[in-house]
N, C-alpha and C. Protein backbone atom coordinates (compact mmCIF):
# COMPACT_ATOMS: atom_id res chain seq x y z
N UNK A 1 5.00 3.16 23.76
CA UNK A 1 3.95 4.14 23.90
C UNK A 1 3.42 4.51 22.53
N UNK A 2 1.77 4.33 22.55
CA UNK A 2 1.60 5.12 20.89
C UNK A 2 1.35 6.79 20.94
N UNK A 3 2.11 6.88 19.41
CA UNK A 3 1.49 8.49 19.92
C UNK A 3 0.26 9.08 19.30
N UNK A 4 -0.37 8.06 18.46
CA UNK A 4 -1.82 8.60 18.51
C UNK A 4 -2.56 7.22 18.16
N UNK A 5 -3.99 6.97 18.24
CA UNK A 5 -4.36 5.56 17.80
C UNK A 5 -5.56 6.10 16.88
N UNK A 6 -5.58 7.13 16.71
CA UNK A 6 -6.89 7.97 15.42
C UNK A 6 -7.76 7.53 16.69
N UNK A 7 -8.67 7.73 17.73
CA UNK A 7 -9.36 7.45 18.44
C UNK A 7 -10.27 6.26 18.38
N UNK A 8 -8.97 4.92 18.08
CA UNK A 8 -9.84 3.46 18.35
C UNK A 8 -10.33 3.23 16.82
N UNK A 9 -10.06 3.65 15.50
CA UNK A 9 -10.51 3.70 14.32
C UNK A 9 -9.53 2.77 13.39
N UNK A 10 -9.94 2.09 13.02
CA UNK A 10 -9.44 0.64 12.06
C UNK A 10 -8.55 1.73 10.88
N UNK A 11 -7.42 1.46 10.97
CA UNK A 11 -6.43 2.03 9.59
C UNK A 11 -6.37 0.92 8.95
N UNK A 12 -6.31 1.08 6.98
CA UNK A 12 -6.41 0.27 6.49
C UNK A 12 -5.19 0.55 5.38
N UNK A 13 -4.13 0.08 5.33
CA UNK A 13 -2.97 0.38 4.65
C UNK A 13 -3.08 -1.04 3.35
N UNK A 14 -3.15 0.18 2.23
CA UNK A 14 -3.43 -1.17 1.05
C UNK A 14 -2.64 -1.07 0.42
N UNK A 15 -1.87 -2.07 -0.37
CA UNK A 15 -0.49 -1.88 -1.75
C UNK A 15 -0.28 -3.15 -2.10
N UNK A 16 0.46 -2.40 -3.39
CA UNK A 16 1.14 -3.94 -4.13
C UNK A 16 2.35 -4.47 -2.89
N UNK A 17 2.44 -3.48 -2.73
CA UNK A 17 4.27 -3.51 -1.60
C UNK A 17 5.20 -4.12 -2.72
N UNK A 18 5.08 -3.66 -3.84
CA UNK A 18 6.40 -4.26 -4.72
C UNK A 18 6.64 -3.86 -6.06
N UNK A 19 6.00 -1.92 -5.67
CA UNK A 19 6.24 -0.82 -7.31
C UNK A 19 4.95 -0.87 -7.62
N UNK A 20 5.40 -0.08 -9.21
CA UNK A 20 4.44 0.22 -10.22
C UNK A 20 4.13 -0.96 -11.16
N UNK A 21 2.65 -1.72 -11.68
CA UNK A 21 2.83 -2.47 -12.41
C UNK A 21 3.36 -1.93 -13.70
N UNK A 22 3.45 -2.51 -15.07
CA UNK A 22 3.40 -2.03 -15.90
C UNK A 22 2.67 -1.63 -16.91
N UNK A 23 2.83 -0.29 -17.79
CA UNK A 23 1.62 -0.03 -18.05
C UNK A 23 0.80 -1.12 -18.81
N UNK A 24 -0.05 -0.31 -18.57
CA UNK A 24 -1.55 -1.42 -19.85
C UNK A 24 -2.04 -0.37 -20.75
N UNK A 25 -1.58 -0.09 -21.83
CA UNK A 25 -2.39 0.53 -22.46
C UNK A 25 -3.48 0.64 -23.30
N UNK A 26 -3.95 -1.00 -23.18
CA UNK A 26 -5.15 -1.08 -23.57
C UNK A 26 -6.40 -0.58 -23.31
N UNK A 27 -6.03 -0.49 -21.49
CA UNK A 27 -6.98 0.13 -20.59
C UNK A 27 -6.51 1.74 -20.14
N UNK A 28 -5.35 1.77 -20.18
CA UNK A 28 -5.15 3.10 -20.02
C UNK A 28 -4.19 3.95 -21.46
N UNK A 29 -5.08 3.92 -22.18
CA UNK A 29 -3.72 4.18 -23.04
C UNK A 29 -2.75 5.91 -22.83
N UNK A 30 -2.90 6.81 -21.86
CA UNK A 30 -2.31 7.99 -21.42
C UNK A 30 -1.25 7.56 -20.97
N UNK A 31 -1.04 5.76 -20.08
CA UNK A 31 0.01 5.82 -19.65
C UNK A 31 0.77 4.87 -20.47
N UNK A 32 0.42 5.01 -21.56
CA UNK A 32 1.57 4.02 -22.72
C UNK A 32 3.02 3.91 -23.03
N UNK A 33 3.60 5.50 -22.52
CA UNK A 33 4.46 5.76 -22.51
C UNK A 33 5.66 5.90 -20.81
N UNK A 34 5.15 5.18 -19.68
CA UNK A 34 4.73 5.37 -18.96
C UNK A 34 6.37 4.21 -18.48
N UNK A 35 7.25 4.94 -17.59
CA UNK A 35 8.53 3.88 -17.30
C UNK A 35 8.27 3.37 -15.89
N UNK A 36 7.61 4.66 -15.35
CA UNK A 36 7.90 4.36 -13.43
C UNK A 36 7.81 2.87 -12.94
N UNK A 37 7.44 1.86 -13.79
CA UNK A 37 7.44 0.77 -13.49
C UNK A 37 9.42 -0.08 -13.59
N UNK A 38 9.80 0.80 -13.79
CA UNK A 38 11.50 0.15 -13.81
C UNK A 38 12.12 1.09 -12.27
N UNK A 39 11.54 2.20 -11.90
CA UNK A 39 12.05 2.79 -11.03
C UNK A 39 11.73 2.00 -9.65
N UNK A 40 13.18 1.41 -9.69
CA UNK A 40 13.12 -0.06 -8.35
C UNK A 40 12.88 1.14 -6.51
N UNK A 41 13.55 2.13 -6.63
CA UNK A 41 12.95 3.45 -5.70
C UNK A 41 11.67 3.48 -5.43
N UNK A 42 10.70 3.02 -6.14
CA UNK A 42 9.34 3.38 -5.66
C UNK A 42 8.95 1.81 -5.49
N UNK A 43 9.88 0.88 -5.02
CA UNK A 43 9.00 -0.67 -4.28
C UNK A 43 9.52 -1.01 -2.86
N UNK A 44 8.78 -1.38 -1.94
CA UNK A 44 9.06 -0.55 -0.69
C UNK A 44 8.56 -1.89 -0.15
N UNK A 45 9.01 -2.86 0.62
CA UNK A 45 8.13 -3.84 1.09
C UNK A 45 7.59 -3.40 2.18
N UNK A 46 6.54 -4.33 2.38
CA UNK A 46 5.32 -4.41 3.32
C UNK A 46 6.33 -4.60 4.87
N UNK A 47 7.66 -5.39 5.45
CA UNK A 47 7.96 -4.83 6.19
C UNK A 47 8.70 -3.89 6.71
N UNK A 48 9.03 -3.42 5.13
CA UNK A 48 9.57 -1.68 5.59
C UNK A 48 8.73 -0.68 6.27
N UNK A 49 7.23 -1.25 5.25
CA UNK A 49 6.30 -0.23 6.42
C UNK A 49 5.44 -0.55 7.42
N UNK A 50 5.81 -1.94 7.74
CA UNK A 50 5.44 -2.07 9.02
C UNK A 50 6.51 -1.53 10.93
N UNK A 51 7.46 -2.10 9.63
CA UNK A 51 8.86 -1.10 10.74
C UNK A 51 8.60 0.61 10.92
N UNK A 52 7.76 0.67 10.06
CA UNK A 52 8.45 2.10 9.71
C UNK A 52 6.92 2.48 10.93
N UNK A 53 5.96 1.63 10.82
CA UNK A 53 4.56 2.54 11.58
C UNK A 53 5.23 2.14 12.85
N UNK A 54 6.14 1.00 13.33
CA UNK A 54 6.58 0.85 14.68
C UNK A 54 7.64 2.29 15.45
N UNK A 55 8.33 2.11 14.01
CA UNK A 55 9.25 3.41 14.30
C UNK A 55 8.60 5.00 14.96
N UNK A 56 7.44 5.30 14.07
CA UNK A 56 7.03 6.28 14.54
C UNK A 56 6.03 6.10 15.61
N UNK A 57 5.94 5.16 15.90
CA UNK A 57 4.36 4.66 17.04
C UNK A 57 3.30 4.63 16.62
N UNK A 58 2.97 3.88 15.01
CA UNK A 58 1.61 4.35 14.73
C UNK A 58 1.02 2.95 14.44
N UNK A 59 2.07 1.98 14.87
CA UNK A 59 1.41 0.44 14.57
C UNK A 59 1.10 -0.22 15.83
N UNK A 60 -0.66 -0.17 15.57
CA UNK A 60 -1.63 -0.97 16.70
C UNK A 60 -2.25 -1.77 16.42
N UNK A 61 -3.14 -2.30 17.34
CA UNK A 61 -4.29 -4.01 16.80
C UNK A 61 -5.39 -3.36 15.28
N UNK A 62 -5.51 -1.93 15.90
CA UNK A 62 -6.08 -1.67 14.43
C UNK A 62 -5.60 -1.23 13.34
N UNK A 63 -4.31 -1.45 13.03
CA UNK A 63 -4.06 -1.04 11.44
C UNK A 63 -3.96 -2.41 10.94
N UNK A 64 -4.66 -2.38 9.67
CA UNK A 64 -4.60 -3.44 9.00
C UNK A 64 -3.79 -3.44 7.74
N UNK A 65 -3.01 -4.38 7.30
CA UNK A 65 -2.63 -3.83 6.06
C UNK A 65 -2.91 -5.29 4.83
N UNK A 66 -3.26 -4.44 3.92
CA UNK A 66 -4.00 -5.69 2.90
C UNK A 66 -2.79 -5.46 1.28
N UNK A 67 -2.11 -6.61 1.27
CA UNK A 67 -1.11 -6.76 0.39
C UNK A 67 -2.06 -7.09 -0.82
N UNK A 68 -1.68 -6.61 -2.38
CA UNK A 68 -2.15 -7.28 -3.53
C UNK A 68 -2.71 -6.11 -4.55
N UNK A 69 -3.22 -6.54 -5.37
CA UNK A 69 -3.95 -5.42 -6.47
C UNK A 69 -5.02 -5.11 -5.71
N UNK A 70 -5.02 -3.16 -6.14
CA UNK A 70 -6.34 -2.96 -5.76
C UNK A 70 -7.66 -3.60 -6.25
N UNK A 71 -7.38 -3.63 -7.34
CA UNK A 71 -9.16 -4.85 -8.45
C UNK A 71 -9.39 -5.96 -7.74
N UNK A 72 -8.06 -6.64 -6.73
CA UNK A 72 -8.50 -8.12 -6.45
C UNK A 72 -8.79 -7.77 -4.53
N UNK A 73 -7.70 -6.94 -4.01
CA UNK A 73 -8.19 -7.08 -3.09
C UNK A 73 -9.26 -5.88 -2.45
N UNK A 74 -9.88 -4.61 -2.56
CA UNK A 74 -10.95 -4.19 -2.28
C UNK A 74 -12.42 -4.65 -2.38
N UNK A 75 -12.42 -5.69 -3.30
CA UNK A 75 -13.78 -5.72 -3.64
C UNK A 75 -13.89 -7.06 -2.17
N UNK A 76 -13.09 -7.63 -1.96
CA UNK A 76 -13.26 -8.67 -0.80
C UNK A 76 -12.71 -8.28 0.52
N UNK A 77 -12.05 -6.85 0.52
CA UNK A 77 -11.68 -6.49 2.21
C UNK A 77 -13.08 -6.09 3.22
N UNK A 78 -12.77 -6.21 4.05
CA UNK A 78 -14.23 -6.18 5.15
C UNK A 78 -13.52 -4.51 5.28
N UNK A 79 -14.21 -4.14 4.99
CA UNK A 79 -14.05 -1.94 5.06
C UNK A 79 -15.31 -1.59 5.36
């Protein structure tokens, strides 16, 4: 049974599914100093959270989930 489906509305679940990259501080230099990329706690695979939307009832024909960098994959997802 689901317990809600957002009323028929395409969910779009986007991630690396595998942490923080590391910083760049060429482009960002604020996060130069920046570790969260060793904290193995924040990489979570893609079917942890696909279990996890089953677990709570929130995985239907419309959630989509798009694995990869945001720079590479938004500019080509159909949204």
């Amino acid at each position: 049974m689901m317990v809600f489906q957002l009323y028929g509305k395409k969910i779009w679940v986007a991630d690396l599914f595998d942490g923080l990259p590391e910083p760049d501080p060429s482009n960002f230099p604020e996060d130069r100093d920046s570790k969260l990329h060793n904290f193995k706690e924040l990489v979570t695979s893609e079917d942890t959270i696909i279990n996890n939307f089953k677990k709570y009832g929130l995985l239907y024909d419309k959630v989509v989930f798009l694995k990869g960098w945001f720079k590479d994959i938004m500019p080509v997802a159909t949204i």
